[in-house]
N, C-alpha and C. Protein backbone atom coordinates (compact mmCIF):
# COMPACT_ATOMS: atom_id res chain seq x y z
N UNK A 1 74.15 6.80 -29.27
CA UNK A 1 72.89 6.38 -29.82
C UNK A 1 72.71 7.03 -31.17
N UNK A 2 72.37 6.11 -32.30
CA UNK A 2 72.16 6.81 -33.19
C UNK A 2 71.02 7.47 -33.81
N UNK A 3 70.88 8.65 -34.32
CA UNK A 3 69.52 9.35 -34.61
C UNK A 3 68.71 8.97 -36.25
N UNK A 4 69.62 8.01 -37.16
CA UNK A 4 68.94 7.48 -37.93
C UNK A 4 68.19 5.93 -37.69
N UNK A 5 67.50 5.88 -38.20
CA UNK A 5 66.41 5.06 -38.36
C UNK A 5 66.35 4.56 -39.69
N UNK A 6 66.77 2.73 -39.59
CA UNK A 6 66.41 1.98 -40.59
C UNK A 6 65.23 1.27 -40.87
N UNK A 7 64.26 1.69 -42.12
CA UNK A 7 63.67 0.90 -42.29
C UNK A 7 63.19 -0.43 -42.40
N UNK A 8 62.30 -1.53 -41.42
CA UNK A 8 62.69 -3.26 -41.81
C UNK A 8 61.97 -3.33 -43.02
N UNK A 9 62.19 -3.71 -44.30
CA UNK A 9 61.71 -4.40 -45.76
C UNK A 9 60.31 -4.88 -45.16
N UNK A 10 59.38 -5.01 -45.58
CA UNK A 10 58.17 -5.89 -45.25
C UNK A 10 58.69 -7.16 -45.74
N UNK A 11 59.22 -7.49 -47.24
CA UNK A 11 59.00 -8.67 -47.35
C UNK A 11 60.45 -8.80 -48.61
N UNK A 12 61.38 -9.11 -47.09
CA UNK A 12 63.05 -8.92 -47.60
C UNK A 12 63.45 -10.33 -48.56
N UNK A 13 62.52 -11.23 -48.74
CA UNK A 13 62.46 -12.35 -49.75
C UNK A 13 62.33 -11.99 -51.22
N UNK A 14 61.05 -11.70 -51.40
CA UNK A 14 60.77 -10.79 -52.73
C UNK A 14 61.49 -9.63 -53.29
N UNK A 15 62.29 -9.05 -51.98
CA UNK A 15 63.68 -7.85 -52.67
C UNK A 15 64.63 -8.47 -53.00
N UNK A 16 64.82 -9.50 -52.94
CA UNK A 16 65.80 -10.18 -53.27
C UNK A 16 66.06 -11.68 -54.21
N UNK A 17 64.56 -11.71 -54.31
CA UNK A 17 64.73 -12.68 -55.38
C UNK A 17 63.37 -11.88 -56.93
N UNK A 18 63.38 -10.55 -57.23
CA UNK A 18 62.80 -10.06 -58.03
C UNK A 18 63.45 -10.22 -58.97
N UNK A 19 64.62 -9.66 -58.78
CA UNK A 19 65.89 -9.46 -59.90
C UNK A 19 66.05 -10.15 -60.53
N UNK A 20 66.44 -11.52 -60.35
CA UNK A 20 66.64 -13.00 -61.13
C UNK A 20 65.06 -13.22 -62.21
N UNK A 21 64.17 -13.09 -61.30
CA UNK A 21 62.95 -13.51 -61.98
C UNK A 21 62.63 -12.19 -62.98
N UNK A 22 62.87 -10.94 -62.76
CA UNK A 22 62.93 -10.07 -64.12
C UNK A 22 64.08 -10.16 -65.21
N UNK A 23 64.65 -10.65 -64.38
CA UNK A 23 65.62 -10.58 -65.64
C UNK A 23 65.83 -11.82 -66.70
N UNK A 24 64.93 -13.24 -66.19
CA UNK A 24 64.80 -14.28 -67.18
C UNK A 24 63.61 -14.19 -68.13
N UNK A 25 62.62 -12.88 -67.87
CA UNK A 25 62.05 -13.01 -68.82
C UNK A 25 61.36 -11.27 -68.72
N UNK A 26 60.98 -10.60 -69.80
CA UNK A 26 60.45 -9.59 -70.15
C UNK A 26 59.21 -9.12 -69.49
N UNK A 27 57.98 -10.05 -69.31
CA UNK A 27 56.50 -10.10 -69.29
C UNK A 27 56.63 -10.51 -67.37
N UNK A 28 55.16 -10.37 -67.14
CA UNK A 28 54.95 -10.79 -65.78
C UNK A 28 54.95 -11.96 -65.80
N UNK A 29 54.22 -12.70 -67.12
CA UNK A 29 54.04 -14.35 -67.23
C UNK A 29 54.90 -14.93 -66.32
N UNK A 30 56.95 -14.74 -66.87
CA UNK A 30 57.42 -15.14 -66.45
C UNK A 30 57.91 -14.94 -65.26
N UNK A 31 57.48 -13.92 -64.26
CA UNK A 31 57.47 -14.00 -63.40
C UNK A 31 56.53 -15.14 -62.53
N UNK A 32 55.65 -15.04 -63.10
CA UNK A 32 54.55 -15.59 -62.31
C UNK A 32 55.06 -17.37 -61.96
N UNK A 33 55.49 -17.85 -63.69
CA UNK A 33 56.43 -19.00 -63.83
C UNK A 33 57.39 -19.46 -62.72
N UNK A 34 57.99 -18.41 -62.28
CA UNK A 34 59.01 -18.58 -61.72
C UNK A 34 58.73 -18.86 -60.35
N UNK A 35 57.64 -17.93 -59.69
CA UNK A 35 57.52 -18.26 -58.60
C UNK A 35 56.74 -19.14 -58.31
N UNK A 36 56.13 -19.82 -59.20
CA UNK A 36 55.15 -21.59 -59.35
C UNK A 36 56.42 -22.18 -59.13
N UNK A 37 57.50 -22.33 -59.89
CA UNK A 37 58.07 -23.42 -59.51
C UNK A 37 58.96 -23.05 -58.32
N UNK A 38 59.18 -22.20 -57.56
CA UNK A 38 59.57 -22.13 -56.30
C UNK A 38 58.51 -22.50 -55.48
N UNK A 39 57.44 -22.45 -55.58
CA UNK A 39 56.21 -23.09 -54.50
C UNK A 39 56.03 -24.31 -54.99
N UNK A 40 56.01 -25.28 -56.27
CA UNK A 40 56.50 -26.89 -56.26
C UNK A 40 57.31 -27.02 -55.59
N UNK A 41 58.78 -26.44 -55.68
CA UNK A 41 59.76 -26.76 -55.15
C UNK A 41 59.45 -26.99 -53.55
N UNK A 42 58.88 -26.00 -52.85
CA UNK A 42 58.57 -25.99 -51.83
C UNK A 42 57.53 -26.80 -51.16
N UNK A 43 56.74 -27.32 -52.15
CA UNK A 43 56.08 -28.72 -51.68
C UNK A 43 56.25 -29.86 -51.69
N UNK A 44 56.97 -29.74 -52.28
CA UNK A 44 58.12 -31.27 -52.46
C UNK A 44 58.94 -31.05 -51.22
N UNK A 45 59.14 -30.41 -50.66
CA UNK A 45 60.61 -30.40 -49.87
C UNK A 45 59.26 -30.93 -48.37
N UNK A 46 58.55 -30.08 -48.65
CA UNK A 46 57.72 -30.23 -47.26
C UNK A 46 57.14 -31.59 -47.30
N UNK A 47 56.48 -31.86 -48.43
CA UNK A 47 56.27 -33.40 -48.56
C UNK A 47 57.18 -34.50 -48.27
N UNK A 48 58.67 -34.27 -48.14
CA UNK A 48 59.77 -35.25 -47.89
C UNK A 48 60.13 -35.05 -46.33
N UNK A 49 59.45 -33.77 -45.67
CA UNK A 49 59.55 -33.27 -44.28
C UNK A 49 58.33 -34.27 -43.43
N UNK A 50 57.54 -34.35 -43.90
CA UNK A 50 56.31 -34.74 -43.66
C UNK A 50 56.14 -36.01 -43.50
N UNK A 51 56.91 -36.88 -44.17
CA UNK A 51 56.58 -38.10 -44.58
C UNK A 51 57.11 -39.17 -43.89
N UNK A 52 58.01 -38.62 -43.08
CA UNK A 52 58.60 -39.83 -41.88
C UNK A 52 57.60 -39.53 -40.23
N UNK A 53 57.10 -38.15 -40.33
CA UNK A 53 56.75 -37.74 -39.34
C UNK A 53 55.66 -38.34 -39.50
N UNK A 54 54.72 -38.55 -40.95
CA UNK A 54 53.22 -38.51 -40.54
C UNK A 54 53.71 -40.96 -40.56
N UNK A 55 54.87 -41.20 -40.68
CA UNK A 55 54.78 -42.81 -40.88
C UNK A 55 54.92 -43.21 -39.19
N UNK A 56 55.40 -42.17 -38.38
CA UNK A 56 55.49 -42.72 -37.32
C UNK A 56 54.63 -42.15 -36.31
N UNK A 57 53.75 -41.55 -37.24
CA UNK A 57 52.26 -41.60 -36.33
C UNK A 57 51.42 -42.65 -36.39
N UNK A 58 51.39 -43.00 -37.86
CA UNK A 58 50.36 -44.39 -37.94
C UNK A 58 51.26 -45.51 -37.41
N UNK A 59 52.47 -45.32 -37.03
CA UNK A 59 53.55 -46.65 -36.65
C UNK A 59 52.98 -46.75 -34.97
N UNK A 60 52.68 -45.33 -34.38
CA UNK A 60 52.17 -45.56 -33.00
C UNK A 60 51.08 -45.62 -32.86
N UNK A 61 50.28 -45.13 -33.68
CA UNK A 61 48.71 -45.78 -33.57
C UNK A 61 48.42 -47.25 -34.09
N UNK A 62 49.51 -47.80 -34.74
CA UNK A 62 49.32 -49.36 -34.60
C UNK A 62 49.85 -50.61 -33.77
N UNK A 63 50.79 -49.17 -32.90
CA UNK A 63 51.29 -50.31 -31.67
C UNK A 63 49.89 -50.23 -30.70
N UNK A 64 49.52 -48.78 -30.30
CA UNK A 64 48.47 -48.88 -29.51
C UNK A 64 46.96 -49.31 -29.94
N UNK A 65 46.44 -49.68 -31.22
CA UNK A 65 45.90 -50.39 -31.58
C UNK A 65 45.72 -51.74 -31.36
N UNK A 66 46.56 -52.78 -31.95
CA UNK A 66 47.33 -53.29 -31.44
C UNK A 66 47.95 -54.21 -30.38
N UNK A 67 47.47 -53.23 -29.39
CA UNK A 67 49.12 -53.73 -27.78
C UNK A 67 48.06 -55.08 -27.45
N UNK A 68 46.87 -54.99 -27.41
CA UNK A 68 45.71 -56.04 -26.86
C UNK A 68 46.00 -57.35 -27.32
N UNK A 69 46.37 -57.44 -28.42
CA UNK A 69 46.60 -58.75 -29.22
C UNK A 69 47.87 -59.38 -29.05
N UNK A 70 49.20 -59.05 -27.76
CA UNK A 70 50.26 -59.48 -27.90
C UNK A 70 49.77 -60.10 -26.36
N UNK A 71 50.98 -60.98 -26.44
CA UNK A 71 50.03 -61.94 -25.81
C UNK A 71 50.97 -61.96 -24.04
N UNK A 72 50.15 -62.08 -23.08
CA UNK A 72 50.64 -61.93 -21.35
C UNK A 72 51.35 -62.50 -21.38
N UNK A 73 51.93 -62.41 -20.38
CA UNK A 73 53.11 -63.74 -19.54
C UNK A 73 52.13 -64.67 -18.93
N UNK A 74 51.10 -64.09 -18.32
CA UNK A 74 50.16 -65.22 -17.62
C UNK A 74 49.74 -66.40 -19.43
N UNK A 75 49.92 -65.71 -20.04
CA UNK A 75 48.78 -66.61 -21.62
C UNK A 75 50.56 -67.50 -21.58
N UNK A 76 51.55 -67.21 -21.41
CA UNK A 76 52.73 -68.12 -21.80
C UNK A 76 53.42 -69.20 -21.05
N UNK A 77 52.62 -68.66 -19.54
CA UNK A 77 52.61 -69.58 -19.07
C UNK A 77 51.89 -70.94 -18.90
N UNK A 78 50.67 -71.22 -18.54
CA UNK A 78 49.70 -71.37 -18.67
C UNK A 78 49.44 -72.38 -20.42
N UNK A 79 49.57 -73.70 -19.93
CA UNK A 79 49.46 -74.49 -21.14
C UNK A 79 48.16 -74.51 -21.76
N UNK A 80 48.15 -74.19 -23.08
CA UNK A 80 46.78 -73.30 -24.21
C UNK A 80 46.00 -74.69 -24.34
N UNK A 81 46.68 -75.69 -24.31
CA UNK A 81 45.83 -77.02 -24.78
C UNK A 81 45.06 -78.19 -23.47
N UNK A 82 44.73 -77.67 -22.33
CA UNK A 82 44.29 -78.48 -20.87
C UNK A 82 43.39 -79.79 -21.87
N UNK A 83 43.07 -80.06 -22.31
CA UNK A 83 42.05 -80.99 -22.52
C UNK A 83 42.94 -82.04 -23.17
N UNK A 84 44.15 -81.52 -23.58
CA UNK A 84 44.70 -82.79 -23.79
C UNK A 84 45.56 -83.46 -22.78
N UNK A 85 45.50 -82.85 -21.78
CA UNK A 85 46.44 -83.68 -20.82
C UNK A 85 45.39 -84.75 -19.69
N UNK A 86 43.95 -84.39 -19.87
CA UNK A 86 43.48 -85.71 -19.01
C UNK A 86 43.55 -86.86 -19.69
């Protein structure tokens, strides 16, 4: 068993992507830059995640909307026009 103890990072993302973002620019600005367009980036991706999931919700709320208007076996059987056959 060992008697050292590793610390877990709180937030092992930001240790590892600081470096890149200090080193493209001098100022915090460009930090700040940098991590805007990693959170676009990241809403775009979720928006393309999203977008089949939220089509085949309204795809099943318009079957069950809907189901009333398709028509029985009793309605196909059953000739729609009686008044013309006396």
């Amino acid at each position: 068993m060992s008697s050292h103890s590793t610390p877990i990072p709180r937030f092992p993302i930001l240790r590892r992507l600081w470096k890149p973002a200090a080193i493209s620019g001098a100022g915090g600005t460009a930090i700040a830059v940098w991590f805007e367009e990693l959170l676009a980036f990241g809403t775009e991706i979720l928006a393309l995640i999203f977008l089949p999931i939220l089509a085949g919700v309204i795809y099943l709320l318009d079957v069950f909307m809907f189901k009333s208007r398709m028509p029985r076996r009793e309605d196909l059987e059953t000739p729609t026009d009686q008044g013309a056959k006396k």
